[in-house]
PDB file of N, CA and C in Angstrom:
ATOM      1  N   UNK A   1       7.445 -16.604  12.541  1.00  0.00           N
ATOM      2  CA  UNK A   1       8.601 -15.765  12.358  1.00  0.00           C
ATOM      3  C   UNK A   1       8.384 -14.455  13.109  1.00  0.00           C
ATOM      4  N   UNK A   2       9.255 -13.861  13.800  1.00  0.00           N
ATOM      5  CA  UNK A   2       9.383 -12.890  14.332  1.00  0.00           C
ATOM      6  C   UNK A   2      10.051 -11.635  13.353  1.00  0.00           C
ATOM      7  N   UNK A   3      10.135 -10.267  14.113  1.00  0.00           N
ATOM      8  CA  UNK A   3      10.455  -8.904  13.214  1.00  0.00           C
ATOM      9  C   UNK A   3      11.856  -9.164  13.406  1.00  0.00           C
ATOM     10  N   UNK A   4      12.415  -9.557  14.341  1.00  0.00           N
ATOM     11  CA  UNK A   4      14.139  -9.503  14.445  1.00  0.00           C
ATOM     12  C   UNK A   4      14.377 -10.807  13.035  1.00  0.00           C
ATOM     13  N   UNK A   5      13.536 -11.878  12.784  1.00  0.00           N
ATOM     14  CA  UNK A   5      13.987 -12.669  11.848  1.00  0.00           C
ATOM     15  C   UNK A   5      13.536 -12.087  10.276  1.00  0.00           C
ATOM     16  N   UNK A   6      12.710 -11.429  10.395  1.00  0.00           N
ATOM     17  CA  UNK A   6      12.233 -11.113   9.069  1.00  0.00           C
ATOM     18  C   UNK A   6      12.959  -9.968   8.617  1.00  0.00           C
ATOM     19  N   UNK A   7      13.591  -8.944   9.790  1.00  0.00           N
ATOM     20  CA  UNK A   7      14.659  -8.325   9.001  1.00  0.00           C
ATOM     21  C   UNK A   7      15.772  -8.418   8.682  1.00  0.00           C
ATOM     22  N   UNK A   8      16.356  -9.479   9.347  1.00  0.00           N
ATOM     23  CA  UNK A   8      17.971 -10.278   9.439  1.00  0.00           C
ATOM     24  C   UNK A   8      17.662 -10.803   7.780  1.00  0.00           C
ATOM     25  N   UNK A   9      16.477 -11.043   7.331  1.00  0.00           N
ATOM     26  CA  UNK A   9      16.364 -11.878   6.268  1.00  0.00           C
ATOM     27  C   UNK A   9      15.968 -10.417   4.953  1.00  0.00           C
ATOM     28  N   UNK A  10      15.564  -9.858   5.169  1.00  0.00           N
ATOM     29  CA  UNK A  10      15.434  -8.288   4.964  1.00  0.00           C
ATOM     30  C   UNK A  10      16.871  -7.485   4.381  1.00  0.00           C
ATOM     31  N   UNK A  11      17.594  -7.715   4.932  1.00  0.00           N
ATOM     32  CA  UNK A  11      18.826  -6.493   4.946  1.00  0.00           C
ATOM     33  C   UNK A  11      19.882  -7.957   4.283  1.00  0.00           C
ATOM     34  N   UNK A  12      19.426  -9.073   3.621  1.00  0.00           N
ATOM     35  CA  UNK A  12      20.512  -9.818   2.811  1.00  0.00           C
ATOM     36  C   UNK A  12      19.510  -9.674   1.658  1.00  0.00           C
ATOM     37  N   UNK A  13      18.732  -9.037   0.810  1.00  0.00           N
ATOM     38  CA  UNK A  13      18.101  -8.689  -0.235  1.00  0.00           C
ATOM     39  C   UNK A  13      19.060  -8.056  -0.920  1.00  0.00           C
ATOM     40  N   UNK A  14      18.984  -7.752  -2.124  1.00  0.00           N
ATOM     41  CA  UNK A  14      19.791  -7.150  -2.896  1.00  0.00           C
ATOM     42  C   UNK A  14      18.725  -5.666  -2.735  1.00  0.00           C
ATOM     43  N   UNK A  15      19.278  -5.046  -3.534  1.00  0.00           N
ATOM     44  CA  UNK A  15      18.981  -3.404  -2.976  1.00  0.00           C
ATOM     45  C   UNK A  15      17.486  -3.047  -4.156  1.00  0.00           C
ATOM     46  N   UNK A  16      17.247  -3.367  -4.896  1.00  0.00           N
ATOM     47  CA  UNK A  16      15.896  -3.592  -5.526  1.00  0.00           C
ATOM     48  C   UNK A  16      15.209  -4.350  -4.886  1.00  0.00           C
ATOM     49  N   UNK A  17      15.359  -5.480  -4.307  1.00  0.00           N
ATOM     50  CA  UNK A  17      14.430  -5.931  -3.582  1.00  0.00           C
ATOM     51  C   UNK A  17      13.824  -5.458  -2.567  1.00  0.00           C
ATOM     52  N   UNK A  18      15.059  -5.039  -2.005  1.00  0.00           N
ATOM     53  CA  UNK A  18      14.320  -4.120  -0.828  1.00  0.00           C
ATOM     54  C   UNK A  18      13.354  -2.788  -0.993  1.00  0.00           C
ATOM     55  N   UNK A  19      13.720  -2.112  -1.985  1.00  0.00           N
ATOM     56  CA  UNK A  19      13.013  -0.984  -2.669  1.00  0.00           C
ATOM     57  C   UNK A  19      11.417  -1.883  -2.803  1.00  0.00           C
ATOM     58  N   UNK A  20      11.666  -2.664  -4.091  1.00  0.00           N
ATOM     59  CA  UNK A  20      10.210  -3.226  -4.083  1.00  0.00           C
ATOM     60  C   UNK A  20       9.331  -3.543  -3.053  1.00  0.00           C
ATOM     61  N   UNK A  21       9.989  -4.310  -1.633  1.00  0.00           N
ATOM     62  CA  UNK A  21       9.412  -4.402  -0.856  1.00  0.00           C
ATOM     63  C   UNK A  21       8.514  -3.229   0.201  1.00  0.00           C
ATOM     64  N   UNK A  22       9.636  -2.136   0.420  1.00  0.00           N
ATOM     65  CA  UNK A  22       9.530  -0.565   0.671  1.00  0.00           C
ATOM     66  C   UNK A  22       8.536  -0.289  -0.036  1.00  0.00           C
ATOM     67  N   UNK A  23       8.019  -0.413  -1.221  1.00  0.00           N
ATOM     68  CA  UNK A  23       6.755   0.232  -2.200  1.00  0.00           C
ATOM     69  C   UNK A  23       5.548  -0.704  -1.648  1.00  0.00           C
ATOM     70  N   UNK A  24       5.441  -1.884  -1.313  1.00  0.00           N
ATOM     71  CA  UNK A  24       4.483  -3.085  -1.371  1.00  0.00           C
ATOM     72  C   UNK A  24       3.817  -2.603   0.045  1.00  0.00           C
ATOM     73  N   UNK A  25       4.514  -2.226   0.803  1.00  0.00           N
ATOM     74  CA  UNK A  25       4.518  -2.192   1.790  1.00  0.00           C
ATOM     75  C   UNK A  25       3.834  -0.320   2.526  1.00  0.00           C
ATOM     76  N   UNK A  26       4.490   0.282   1.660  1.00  0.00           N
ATOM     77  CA  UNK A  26       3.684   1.507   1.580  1.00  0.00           C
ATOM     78  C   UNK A  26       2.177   1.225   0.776  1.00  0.00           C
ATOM     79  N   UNK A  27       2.279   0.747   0.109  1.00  0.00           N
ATOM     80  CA  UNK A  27       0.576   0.154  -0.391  1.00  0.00           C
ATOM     81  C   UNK A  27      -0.235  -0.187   0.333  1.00  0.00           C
ATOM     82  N   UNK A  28       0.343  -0.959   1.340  1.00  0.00           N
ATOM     83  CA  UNK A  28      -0.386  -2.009   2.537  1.00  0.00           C
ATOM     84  C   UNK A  28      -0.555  -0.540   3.387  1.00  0.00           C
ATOM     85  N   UNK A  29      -0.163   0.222   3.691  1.00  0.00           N
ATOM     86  CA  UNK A  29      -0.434   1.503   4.546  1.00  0.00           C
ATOM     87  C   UNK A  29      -1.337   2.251   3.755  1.00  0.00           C
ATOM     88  N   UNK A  30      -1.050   2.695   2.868  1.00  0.00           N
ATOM     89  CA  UNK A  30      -2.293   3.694   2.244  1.00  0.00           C
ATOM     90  C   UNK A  30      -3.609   2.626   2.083  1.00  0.00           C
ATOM     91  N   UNK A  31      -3.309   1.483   1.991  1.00  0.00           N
ATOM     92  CA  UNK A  31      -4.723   1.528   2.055  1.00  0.00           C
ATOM     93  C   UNK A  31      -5.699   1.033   3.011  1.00  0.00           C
ATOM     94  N   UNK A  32      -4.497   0.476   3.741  1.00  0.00           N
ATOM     95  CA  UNK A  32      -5.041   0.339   5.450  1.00  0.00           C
ATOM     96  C   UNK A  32      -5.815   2.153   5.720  1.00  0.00           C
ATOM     97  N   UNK A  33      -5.181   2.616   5.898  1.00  0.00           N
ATOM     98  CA  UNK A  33      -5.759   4.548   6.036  1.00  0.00           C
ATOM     99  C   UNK A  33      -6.241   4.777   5.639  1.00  0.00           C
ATOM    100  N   UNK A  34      -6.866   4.394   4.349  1.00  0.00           N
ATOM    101  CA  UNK A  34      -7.728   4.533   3.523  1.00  0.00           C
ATOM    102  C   UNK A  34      -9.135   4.026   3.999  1.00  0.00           C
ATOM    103  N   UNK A  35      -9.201   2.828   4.736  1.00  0.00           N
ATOM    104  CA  UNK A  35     -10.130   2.065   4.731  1.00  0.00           C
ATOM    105  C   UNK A  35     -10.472   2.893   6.227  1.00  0.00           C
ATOM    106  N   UNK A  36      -9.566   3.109   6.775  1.00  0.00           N
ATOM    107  CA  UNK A  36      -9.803   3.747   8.137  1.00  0.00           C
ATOM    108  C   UNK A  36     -10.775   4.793   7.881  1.00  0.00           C
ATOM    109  N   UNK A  37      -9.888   5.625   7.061  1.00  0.00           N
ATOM    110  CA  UNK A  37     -10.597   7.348   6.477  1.00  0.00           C
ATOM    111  C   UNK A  37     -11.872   6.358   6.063  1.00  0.00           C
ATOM    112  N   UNK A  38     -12.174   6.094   5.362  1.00  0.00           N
ATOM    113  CA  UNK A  38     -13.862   5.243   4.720  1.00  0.00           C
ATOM    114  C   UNK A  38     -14.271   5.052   6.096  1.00  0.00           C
ATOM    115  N   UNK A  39     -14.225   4.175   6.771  1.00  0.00           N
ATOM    116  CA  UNK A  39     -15.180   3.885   7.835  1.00  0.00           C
ATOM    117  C   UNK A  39     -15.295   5.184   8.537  1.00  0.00           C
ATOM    118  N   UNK A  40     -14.288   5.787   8.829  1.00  0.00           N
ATOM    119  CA  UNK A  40     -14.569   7.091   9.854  1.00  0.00           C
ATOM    120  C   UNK A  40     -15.529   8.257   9.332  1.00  0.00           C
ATOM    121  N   UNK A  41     -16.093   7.969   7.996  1.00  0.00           N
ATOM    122  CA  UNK A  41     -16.628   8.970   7.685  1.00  0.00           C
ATOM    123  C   UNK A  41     -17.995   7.942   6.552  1.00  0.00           C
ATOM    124  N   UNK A  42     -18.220   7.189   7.637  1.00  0.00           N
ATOM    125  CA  UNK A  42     -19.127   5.688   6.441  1.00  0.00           C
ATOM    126  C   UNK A  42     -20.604   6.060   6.681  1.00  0.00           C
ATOM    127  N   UNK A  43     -21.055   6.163   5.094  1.00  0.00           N
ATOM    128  CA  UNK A  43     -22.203   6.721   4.547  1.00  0.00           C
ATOM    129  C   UNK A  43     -23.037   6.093   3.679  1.00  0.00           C
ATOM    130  N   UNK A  44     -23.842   6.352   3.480  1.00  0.00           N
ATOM    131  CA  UNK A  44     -24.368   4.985   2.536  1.00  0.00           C
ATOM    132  C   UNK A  44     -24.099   5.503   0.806  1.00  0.00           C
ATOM    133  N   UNK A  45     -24.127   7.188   1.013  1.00  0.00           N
ATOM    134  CA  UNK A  45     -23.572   7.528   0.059  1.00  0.00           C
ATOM    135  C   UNK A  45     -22.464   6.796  -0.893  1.00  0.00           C
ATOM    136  N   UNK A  46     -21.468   6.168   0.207  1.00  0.00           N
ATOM    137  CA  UNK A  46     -20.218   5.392  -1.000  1.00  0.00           C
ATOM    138  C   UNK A  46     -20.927   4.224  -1.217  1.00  0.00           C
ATOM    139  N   UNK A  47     -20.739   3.671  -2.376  1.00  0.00           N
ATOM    140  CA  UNK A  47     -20.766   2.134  -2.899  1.00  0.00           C
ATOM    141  C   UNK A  47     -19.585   1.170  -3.155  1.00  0.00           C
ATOM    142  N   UNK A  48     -19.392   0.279  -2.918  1.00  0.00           N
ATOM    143  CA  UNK A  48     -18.634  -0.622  -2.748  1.00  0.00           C
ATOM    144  C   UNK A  48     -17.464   0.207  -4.158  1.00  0.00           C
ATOM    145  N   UNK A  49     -17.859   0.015  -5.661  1.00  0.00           N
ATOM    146  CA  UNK A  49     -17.794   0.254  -6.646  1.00  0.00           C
ATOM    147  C   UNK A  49     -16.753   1.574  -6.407  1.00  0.00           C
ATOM    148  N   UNK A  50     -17.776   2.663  -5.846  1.00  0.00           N
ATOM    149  CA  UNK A  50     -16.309   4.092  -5.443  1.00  0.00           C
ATOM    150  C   UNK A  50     -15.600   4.050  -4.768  1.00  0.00           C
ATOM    151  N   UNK A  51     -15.326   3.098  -4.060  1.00  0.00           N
ATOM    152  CA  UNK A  51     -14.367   2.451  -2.602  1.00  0.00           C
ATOM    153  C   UNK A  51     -13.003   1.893  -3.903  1.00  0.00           C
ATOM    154  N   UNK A  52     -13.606   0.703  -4.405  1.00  0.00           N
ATOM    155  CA  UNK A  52     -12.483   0.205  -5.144  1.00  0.00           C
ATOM    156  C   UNK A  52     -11.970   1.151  -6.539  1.00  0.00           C
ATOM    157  N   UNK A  53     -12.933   1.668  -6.884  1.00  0.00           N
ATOM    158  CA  UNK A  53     -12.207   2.787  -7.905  1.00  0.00           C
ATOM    159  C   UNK A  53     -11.263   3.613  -7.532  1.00  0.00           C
ATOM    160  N   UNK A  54     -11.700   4.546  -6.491  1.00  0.00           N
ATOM    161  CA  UNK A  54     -10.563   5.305  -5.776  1.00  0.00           C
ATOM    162  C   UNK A  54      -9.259   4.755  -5.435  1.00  0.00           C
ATOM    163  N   UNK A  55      -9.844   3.241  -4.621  1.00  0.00           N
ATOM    164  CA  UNK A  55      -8.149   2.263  -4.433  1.00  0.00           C
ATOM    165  C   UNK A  55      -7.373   1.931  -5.769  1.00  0.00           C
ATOM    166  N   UNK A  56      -8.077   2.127  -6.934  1.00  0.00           N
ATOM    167  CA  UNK A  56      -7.217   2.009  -7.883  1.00  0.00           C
ATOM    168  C   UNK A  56      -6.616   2.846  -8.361  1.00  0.00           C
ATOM    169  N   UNK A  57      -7.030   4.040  -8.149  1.00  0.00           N
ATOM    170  CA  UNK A  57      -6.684   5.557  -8.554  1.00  0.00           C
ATOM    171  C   UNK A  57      -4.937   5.741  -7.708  1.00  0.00           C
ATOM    172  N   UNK A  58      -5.226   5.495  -6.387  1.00  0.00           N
ATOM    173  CA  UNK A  58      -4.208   5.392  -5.357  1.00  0.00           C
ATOM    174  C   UNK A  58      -2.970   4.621  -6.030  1.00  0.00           C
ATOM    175  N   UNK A  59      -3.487   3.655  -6.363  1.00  0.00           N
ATOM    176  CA  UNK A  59      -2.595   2.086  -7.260  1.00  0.00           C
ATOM    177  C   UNK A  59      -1.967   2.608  -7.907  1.00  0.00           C
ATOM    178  N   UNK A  60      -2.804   3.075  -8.824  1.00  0.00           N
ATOM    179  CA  UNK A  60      -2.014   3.605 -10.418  1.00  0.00           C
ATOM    180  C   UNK A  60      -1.350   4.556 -10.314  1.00  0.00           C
ATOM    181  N   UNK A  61      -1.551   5.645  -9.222  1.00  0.00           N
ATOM    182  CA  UNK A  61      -0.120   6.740  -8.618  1.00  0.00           C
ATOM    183  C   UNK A  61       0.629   6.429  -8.344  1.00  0.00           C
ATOM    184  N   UNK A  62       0.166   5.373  -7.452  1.00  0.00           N
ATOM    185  CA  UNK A  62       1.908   4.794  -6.585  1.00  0.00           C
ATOM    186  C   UNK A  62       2.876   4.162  -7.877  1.00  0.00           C
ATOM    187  N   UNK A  63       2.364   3.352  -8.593  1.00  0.00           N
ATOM    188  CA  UNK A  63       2.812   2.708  -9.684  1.00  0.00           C
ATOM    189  C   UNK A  63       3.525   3.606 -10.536  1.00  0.00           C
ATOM    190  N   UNK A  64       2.907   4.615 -11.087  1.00  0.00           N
ATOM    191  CA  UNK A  64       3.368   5.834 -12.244  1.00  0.00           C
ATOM    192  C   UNK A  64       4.703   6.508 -10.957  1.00  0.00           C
ATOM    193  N   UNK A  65       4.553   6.667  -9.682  1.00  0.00           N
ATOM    194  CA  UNK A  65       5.630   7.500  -8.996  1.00  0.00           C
ATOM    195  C   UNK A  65       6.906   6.244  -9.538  1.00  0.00           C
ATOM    196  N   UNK A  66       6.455   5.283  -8.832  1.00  0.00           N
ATOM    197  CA  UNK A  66       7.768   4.275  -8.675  1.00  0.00           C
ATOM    198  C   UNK A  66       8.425   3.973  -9.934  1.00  0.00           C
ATOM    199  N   UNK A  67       7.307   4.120 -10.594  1.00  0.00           N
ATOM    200  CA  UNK A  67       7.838   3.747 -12.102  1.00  0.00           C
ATOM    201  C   UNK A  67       8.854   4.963 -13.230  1.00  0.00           C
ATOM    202  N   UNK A  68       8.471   5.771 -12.580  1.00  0.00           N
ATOM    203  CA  UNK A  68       8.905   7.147 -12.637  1.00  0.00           C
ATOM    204  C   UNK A  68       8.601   8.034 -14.374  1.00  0.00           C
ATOM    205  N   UNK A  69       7.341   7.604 -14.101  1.00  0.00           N
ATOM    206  CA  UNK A  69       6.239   8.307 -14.930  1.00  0.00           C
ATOM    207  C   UNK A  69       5.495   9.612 -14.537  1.00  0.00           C
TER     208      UNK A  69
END
C-alpha cells in the first residue's frame, strides 16, 4: 500500500478515528526521538530498565493529555 492509498482510506474514518489514529501515531514519534535522544547521548550509565521506565512515563502523559486528565 502506498501514502496516496492509506490516506484516501484515512479521510473515510469517522472523526474519532482519526483523532485516535493522530495520538498512535504521535507515540510512534516521541518515541522514535526518544530512542534517537538515548543513542545520541548512549552511556552505560542508562539501563535497559530506565530506558523503558521513562517510555512509560511519556505513555502515561500522552494518555492522561488525550484522556483529558
Amino acid at each position: 500500500m502506498n501514502f496516496s492509498q492509506i490516506l484516501q482510506i484515512v479521510k473515510q474514518l469517522p472523526a474519532n478515528d482519526k483523532i485516535k489514529l493522530s495520538k498512535e501515531l504521535e507515540k510512534e514519534a516521541i518515541d522514535s526521538k526518544l530512542t534517537r535522544l538515548l543513542k545520541s547521548f548512549k552511556t552505560n550509565d542508562l539501563s535497559e530498565e530506565m530506558i523503558t521506565r521513562e517510555c512509560e512515563i511519556v505513555r502515561e502523559k500522552l494518555y492522561q493529555k488525550s484522556h483529558g486528565k
